[in-house]
C-alpha atoms as a PDB file:
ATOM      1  CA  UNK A   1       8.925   5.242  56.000  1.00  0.00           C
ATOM      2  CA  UNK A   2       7.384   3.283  53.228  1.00  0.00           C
ATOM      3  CA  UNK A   3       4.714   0.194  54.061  1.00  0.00           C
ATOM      4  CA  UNK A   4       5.198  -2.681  51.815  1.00  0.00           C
ATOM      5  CA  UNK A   5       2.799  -5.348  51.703  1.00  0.00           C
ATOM      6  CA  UNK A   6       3.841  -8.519  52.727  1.00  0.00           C
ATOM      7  CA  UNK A   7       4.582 -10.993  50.177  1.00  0.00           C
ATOM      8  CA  UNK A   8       1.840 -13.346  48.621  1.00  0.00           C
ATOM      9  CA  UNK A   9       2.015 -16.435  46.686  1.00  0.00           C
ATOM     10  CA  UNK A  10       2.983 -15.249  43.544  1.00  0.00           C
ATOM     11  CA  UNK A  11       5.851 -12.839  44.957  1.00  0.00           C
ATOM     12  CA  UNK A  12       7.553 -16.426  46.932  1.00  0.00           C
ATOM     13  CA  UNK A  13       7.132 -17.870  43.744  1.00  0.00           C
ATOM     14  CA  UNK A  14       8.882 -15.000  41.591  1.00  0.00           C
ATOM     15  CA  UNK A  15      11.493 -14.932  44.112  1.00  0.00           C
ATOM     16  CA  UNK A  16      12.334 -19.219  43.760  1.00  0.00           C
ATOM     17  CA  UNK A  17      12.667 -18.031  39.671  1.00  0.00           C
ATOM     18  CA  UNK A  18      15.717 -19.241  38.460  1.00  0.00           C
ATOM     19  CA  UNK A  19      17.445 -17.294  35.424  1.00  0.00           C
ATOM     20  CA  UNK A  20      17.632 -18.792  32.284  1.00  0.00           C
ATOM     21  CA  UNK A  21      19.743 -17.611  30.021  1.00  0.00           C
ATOM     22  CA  UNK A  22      18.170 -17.284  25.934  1.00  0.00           C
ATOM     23  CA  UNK A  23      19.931 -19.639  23.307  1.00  0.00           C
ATOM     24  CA  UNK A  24      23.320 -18.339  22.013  1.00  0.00           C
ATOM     25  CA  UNK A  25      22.058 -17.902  18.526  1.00  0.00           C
ATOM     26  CA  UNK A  26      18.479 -16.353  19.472  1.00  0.00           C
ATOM     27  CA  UNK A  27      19.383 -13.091  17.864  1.00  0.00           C
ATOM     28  CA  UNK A  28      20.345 -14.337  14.824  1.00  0.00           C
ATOM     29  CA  UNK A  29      17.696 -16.570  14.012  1.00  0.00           C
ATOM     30  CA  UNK A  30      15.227 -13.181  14.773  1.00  0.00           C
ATOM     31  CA  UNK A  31      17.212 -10.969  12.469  1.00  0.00           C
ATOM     32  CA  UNK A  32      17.046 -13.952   9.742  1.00  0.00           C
ATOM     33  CA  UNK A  33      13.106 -14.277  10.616  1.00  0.00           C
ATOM     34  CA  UNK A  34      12.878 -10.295  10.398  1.00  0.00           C
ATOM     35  CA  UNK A  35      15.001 -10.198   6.957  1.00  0.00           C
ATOM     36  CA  UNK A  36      12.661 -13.401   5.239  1.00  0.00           C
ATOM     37  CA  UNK A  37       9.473 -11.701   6.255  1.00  0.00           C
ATOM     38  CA  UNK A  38      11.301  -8.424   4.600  1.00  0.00           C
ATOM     39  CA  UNK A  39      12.151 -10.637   1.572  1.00  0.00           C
ATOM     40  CA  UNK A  40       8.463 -12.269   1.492  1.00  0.00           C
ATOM     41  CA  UNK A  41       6.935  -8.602   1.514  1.00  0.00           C
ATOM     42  CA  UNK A  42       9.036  -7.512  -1.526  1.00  0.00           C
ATOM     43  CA  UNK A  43       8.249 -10.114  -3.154  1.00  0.00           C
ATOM     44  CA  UNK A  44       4.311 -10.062  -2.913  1.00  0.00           C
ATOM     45  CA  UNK A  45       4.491  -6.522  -3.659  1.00  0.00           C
ATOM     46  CA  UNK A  46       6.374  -7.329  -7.119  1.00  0.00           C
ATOM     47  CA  UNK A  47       3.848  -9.991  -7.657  1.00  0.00           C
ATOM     48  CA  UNK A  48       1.123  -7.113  -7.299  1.00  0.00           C
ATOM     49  CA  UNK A  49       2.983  -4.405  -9.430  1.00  0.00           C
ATOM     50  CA  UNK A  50       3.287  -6.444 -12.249  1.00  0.00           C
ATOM     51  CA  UNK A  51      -0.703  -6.921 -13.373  1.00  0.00           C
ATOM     52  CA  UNK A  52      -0.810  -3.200 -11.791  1.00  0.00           C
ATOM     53  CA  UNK A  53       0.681  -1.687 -14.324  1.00  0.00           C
ATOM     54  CA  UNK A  54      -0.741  -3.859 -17.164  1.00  0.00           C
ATOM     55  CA  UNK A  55      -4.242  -3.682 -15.460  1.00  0.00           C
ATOM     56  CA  UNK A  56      -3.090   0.776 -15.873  1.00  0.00           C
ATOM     57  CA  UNK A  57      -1.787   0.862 -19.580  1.00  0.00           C
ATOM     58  CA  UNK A  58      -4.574  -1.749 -20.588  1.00  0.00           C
ATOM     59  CA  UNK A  59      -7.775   0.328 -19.575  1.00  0.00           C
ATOM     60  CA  UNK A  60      -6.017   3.550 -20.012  1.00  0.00           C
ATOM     61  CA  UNK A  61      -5.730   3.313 -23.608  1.00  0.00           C
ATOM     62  CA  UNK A  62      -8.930   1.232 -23.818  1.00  0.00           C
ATOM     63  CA  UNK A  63     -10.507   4.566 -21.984  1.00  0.00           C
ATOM     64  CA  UNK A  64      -8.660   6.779 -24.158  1.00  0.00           C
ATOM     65  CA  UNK A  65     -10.175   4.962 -27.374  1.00  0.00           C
ATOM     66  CA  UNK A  66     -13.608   4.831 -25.631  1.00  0.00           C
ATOM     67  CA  UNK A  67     -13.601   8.718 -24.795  1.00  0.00           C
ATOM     68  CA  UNK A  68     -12.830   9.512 -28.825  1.00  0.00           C
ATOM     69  CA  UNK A  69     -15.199   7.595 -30.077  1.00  0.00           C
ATOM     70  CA  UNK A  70     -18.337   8.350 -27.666  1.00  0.00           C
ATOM     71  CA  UNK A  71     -17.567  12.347 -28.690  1.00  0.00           C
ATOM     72  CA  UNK A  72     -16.442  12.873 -25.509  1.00  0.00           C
ATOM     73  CA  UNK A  73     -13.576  14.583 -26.244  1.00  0.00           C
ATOM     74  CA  UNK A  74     -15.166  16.708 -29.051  1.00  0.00           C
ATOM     75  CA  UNK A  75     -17.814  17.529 -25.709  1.00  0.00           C
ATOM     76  CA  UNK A  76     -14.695  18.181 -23.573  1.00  0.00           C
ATOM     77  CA  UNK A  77     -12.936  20.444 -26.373  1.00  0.00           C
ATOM     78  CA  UNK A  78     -16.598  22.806 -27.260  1.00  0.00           C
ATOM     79  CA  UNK A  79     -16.553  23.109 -22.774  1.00  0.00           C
ATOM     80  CA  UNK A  80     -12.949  24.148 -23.263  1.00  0.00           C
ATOM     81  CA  UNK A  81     -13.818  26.613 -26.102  1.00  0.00           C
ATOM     82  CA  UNK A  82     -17.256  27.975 -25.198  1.00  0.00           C
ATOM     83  CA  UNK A  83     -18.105  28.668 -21.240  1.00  0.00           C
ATOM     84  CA  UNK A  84     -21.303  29.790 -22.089  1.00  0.00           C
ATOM     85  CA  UNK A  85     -22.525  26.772 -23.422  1.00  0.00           C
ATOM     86  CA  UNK A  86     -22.192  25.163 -19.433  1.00  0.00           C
ATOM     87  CA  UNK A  87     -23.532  28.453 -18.089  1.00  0.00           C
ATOM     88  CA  UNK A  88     -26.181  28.538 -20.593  1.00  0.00           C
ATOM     89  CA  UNK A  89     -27.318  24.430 -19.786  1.00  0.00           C
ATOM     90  CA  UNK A  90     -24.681  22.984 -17.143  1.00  0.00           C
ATOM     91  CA  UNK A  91     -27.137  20.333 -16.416  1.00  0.00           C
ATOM     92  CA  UNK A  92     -27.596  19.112 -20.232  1.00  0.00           C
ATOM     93  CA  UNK A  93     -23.351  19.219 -19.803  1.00  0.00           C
ATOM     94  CA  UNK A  94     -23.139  17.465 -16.912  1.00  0.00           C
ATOM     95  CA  UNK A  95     -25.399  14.696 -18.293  1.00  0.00           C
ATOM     96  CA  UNK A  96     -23.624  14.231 -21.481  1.00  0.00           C
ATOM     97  CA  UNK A  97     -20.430  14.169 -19.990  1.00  0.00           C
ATOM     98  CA  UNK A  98     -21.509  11.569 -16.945  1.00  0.00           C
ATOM     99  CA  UNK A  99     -23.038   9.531 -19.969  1.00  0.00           C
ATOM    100  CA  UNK A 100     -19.918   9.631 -22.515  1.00  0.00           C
ATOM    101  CA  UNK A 101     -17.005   8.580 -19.495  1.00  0.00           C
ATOM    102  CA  UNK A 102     -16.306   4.739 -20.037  1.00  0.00           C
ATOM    103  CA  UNK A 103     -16.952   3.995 -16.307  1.00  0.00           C
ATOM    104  CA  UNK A 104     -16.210   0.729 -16.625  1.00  0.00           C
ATOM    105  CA  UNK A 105     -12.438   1.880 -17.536  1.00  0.00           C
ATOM    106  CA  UNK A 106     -12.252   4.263 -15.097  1.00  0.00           C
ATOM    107  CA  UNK A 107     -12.917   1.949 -11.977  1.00  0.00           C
ATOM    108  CA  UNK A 108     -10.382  -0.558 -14.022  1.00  0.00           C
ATOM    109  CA  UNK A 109      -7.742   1.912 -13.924  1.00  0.00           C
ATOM    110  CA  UNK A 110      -8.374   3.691 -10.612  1.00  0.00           C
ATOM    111  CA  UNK A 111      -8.316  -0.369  -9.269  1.00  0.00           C
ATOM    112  CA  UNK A 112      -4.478  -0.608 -10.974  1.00  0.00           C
ATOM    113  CA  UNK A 113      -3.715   2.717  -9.164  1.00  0.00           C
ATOM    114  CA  UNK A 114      -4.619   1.392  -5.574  1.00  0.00           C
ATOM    115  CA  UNK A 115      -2.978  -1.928  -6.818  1.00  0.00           C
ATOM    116  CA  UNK A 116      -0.007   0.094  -7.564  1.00  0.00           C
ATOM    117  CA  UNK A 117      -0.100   2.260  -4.299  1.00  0.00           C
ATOM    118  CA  UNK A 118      -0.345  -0.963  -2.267  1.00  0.00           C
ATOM    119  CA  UNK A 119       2.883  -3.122  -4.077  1.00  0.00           C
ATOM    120  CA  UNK A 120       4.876  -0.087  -4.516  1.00  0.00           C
ATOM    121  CA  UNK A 121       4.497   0.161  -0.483  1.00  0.00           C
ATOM    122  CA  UNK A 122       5.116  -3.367   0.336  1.00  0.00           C
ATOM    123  CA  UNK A 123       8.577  -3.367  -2.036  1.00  0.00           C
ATOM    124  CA  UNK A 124       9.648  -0.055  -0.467  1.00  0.00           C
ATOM    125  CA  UNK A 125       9.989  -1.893   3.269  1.00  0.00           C
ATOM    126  CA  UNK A 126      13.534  -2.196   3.917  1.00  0.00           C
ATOM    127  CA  UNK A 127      15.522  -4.937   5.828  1.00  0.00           C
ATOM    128  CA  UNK A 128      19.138  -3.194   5.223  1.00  0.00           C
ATOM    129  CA  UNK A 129      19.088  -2.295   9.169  1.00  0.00           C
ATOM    130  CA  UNK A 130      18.132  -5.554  10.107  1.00  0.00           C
ATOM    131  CA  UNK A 131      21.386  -7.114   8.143  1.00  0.00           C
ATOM    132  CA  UNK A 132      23.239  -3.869   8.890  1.00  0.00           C
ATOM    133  CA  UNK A 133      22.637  -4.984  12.976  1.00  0.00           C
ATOM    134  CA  UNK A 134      23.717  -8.655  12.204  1.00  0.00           C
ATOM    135  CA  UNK A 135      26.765  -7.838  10.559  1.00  0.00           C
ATOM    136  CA  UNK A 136      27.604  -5.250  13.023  1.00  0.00           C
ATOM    137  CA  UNK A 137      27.589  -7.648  16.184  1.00  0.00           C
ATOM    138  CA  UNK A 138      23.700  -6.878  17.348  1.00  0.00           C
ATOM    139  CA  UNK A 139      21.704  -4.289  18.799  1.00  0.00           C
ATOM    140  CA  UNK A 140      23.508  -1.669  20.847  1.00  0.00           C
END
């Protein structure tokens, strides 16, 4: 024995609902929305790789100059050679090599790597399901 309430206003009103039935064509035009948005993504995210990778090579080799002719790399090679000379003064070491990295390049080229993350993810978004559902005759 179950109790149901009795119906209220908004039950009558449900119940004098008539169906409608959606537009012949409402898929499609959702699966074309779906595969332009797909298309728009892509093509931000090529938009982004592009100075990405310049913004990369640029201050990458402008760091790489930068680090050889601070002595930075003559610091990195005696660290590499001698392990005494950090456990004999690893502060003094830590100084000079915090004061020798071209910072500037650094945050330039770790910038191009998030750059780079983010376009590469926005171009890898597919849409081949969406047209492979159109083509196919719809959802199952």
């Amino acid at each position: 024995m179950s109790i149901e309430p009795a119906p209220d206003d908004v039950d009558r009103l449900f119940a004098r609902l008539e169906r409608v039935e959606p537009p012949p064509d409402l898929q499609a035009r959702i699966l074309e929305t779906i595969a332009a948005r797909a298309r728009a993504r892509r093509r931000i995210g090529r938009i982004i790789l592009a100075p990405a990778l310049v913004l990369i090579a640029t201050f990458s080799f402008l760091a790489g100059r930068q680090l050889s002719a601070s002595g930075a790399l003559v610091l990195a090679d005696a660290v590499r050679t001698d392990l005494d000379l950090v456990l004999a003064a690893p502060v003094d070491v830590a100084l000079a090599t915090i004061d020798l990295i071209p910072w500037a390049h650094v945050g330039a080229v770790a910038l191009g790597i998030l750059l780079l993350a983010y376009g590469g993810s926005l171009m890898l978004q597919p849409d081949a399901r969406f047209r492979a559902l159109d083509r196919d005759g719809g959802w199952p």
